[in-house]
Protein backbone atom coordinates (compact mmCIF):
# COMPACT_ATOMS: atom_id res chain seq x y z
CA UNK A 1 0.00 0.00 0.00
CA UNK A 2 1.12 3.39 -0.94
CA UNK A 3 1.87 6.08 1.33
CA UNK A 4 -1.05 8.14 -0.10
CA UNK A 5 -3.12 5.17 -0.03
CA UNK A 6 -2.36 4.60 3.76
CA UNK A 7 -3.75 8.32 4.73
CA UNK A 8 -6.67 7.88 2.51
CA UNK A 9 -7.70 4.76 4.40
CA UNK A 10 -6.68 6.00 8.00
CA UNK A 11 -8.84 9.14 7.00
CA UNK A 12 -11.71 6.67 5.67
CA UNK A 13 -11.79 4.99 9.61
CA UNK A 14 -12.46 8.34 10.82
CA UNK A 15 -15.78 8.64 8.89
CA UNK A 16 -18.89 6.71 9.11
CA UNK A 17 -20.85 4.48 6.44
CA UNK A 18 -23.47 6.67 6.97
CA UNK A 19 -21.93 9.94 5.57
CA UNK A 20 -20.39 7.57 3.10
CA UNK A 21 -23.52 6.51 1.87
CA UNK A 22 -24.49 10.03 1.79
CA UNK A 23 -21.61 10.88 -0.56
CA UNK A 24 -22.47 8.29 -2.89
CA UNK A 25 -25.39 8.92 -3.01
CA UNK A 26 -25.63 12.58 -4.08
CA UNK A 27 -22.84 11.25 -6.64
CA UNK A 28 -25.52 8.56 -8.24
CA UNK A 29 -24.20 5.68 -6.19
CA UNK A 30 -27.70 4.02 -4.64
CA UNK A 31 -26.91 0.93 -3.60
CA UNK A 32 -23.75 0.42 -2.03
CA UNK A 33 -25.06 -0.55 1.12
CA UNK A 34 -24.48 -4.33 1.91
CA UNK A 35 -28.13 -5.39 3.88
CA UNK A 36 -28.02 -8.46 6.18
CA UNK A 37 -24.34 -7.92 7.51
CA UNK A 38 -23.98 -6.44 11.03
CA UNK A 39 -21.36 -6.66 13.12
CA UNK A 40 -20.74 -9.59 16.17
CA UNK A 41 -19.98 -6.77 18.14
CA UNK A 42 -20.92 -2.93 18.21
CA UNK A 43 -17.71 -2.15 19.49
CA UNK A 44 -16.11 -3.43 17.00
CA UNK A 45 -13.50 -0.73 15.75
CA UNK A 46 -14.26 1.07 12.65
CA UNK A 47 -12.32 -1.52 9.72
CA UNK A 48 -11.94 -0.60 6.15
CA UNK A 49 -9.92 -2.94 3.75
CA UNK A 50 -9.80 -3.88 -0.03
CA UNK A 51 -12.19 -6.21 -0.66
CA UNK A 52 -11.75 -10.16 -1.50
CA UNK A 53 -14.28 -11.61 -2.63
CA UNK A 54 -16.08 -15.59 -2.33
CA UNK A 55 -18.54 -16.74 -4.06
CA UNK A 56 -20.69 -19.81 -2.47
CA UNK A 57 -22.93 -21.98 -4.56
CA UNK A 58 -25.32 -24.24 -3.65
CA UNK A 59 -23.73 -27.63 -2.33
CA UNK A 60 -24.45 -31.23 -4.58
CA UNK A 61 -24.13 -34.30 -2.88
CA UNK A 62 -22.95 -35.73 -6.07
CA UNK A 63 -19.69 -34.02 -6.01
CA UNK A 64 -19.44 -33.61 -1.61
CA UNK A 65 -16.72 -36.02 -1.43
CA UNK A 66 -14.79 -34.77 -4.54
CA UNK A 67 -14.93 -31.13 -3.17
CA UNK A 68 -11.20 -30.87 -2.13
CA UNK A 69 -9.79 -32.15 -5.61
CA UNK A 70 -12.50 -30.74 -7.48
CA UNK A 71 -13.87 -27.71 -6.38
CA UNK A 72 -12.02 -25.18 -4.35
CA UNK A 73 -12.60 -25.11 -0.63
CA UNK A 74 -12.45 -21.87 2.35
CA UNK A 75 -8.93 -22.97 3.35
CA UNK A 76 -7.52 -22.82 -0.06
CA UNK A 77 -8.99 -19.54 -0.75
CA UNK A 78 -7.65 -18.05 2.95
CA UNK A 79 -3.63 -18.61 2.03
CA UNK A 80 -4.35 -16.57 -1.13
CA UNK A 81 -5.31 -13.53 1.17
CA UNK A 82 -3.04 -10.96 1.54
CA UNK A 83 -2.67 -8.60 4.71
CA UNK A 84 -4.76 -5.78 5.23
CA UNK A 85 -7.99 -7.07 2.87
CA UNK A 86 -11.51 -7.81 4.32
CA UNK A 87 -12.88 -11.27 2.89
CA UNK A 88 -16.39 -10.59 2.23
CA UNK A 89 -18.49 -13.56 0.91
CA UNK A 90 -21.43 -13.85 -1.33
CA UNK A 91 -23.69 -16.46 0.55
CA UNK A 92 -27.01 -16.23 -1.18
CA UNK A 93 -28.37 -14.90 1.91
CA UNK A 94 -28.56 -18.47 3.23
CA UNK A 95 -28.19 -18.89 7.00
CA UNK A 96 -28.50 -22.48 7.43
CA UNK A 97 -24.87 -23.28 7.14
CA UNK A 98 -21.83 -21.41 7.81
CA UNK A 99 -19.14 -19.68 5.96
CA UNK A 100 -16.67 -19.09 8.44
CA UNK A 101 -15.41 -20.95 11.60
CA UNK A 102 -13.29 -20.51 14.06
CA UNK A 103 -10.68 -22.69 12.74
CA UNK A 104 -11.01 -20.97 9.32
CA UNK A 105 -10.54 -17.22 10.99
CA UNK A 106 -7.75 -18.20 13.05
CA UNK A 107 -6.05 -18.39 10.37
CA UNK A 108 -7.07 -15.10 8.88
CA UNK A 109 -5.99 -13.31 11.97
CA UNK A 110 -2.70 -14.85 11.61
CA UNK A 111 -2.46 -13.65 7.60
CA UNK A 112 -3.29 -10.23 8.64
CA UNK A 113 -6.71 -10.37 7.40
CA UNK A 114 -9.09 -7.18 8.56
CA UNK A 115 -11.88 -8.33 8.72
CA UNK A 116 -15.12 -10.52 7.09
CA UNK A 117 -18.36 -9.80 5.84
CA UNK A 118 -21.04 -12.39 4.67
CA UNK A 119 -24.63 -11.93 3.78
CA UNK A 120 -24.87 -15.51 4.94
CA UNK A 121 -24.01 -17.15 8.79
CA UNK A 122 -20.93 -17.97 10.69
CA UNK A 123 -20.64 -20.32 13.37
CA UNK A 124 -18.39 -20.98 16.45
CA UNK A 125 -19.51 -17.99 18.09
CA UNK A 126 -17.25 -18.05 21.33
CA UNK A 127 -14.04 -19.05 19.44
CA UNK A 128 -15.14 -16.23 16.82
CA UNK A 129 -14.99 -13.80 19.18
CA UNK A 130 -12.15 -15.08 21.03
CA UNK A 131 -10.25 -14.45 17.78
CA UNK A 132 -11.02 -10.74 17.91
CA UNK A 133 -11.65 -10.35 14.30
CA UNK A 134 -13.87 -7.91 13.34
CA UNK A 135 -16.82 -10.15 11.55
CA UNK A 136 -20.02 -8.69 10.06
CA UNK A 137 -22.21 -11.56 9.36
CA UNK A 138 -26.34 -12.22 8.93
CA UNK A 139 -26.85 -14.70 11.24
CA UNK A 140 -25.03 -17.50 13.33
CA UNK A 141 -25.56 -21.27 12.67
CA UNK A 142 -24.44 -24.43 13.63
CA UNK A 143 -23.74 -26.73 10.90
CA UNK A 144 -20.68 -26.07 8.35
CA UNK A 145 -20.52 -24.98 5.11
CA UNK A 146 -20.82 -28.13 3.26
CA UNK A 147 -24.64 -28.79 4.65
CA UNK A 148 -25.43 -26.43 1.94
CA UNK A 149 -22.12 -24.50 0.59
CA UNK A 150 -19.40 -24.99 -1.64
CA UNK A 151 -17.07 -22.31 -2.22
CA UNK A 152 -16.87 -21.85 -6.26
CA UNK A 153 -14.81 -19.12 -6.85
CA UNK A 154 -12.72 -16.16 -5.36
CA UNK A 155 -11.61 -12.76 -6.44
CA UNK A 156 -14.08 -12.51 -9.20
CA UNK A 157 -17.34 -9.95 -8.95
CA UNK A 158 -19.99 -11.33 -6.72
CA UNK A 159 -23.21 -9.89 -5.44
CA UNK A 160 -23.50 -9.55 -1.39
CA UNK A 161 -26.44 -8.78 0.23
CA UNK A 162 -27.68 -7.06 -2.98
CA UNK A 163 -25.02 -5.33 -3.93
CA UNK A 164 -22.02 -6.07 -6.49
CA UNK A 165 -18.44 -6.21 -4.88
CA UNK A 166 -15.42 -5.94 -7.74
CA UNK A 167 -12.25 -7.86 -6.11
CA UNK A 168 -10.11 -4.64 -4.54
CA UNK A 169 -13.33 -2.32 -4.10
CA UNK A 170 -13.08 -0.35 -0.47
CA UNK A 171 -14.66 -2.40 2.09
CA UNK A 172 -15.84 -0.13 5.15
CA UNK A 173 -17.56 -1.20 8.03
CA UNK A 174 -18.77 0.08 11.16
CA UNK A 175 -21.81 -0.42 13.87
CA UNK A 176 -24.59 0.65 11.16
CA UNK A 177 -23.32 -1.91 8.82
CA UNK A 178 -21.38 -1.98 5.35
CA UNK A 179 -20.64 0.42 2.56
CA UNK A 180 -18.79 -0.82 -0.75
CA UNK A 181 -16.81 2.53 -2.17
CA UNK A 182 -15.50 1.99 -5.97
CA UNK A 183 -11.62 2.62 -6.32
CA UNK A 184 -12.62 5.71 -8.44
CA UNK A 185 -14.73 7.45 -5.64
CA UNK A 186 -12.16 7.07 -2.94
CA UNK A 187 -10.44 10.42 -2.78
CA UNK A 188 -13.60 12.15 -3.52
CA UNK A 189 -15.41 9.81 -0.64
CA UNK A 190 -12.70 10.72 1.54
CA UNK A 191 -12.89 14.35 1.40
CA UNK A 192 -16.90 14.95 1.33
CA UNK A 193 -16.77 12.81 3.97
CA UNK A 194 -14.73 14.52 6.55
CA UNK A 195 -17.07 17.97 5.67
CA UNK A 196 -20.03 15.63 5.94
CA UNK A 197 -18.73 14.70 9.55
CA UNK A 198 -17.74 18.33 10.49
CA UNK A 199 -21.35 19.57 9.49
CA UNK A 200 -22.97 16.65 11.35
CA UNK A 201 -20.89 17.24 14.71
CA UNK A 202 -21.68 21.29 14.45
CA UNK A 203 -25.35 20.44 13.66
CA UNK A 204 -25.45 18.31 17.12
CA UNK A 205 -23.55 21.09 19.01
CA UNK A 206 -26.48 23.34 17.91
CA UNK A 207 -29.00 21.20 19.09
CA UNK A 208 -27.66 20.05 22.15
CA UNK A 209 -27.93 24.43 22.62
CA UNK A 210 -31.32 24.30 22.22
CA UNK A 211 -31.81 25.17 18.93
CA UNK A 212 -35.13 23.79 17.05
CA UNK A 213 -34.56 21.89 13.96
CA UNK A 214 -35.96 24.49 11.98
CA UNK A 215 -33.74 27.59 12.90
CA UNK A 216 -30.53 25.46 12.28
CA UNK A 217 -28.24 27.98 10.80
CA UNK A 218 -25.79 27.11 7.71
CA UNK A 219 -22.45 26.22 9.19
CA UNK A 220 -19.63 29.38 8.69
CA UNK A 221 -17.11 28.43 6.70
CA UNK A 222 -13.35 29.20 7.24
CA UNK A 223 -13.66 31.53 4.05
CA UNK A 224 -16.61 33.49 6.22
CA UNK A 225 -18.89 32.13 4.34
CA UNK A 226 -22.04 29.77 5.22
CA UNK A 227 -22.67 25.95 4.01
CA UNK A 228 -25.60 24.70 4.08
CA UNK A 229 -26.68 20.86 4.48
């Protein structure tokens, strides 16, 4: 990662997804919030990442056995992860087996991994956490991937929870869920962003003053102007 890149994505985890979501929106960007994942944890720190991507398909008993040689499997596509990245994991929404393990993230912590998002389940709940990985999931389960799941691909496009992920897109993810930012919007994202955060905190100071929704005053600007919302 670049230098540049590094204080883009340090300045990213001081935004939220929902001023993010804001941005791309006003810039024609309407769906590039994940729904189903939210975090194990709300106190999970804010994580952003570049985004790999797994695609699940549904599981044939024809082929179960064959699966290692045949078809490729989580632990395969985990060694192929490089530092810093979020796995996130098109699951068709399906909740009745799980993606991830504990086994499976153990390792990712100890690649470096950031973190993992799944529109479908994870399981192992206690070791999950133990592990300390920031995980946004759908649900949690019991049985393991194979009840239903077979991993077909990785780093290709995929569509989680609704939305379509492009292997290396910004992953960011925070208490109010996930946000997918295109390469191409980053700097801008970054930027309206911070200004999106600086109105919203000045907004709040006004209120918590007493002031009525309605007589909210545009923000001065260091140029002595006003901005308005």
């Amino acid at each position: 990662m670049s230098n540049d890149e590094t204080v883009l994505f340090n300045n990213l985890r001081k935004i939220s997804t929902d001023s993010v979501a804001g941005v791309l929106l006003k810039k024609g960007l309407r769906n590039q919030w994940v729904r189903g994942p939210m975090p194990m944890r709300v106190d999970f720190p804010r994580t952003v990442g570049r985004a790999f991507t797994m695609r699940f398909i549904p599981a044939r008993e024809a082929v179960e056995g064959a699966v290692p040689r045949k078809m490729p499997v989580n632990r395969d596509a985990v060694e192929m992860m490089p530092p810093g990245c979020i796995a996130i994991a098109d699951a068709r929404s399906i909740r009745d087996a799980a993606t991830f393990g504990d086994i499976v993230v153990e390792r990712m912590v100890k690649r470096g991994v950031a973190g993992i998002v799944t529109d479908g389940a994870v399981r192992d709940r206690m070791g999950l956490l133990a592990s300390r990985m920031p995980i946004w999931m759908s649900g949690i389960t019991a049985p393991p991937p194979a009840a239903s799941l077979m991993l077909a691909d990785w780093q290709q496009p995929i569509a989680c929870g609704g939305v379509a992920v492009f292997p290396d897109d910004i992953i960011m993810c925070d208490s109010d869920g996930v946000m997918v930012i295109p390469q191409a919007f980053l700097e801008e994202v970054v930027v309206l962003g911070m200004e999106q955060e600086h109105l919203d905190k000045w907004q709040i100071d006004q209120i918590k003053r007493g002031v009525a929704l309605p007589d909210l005053a545009p923000m001065p600007r260091n140029d002595g102007k006003s901005s308005k919302n």
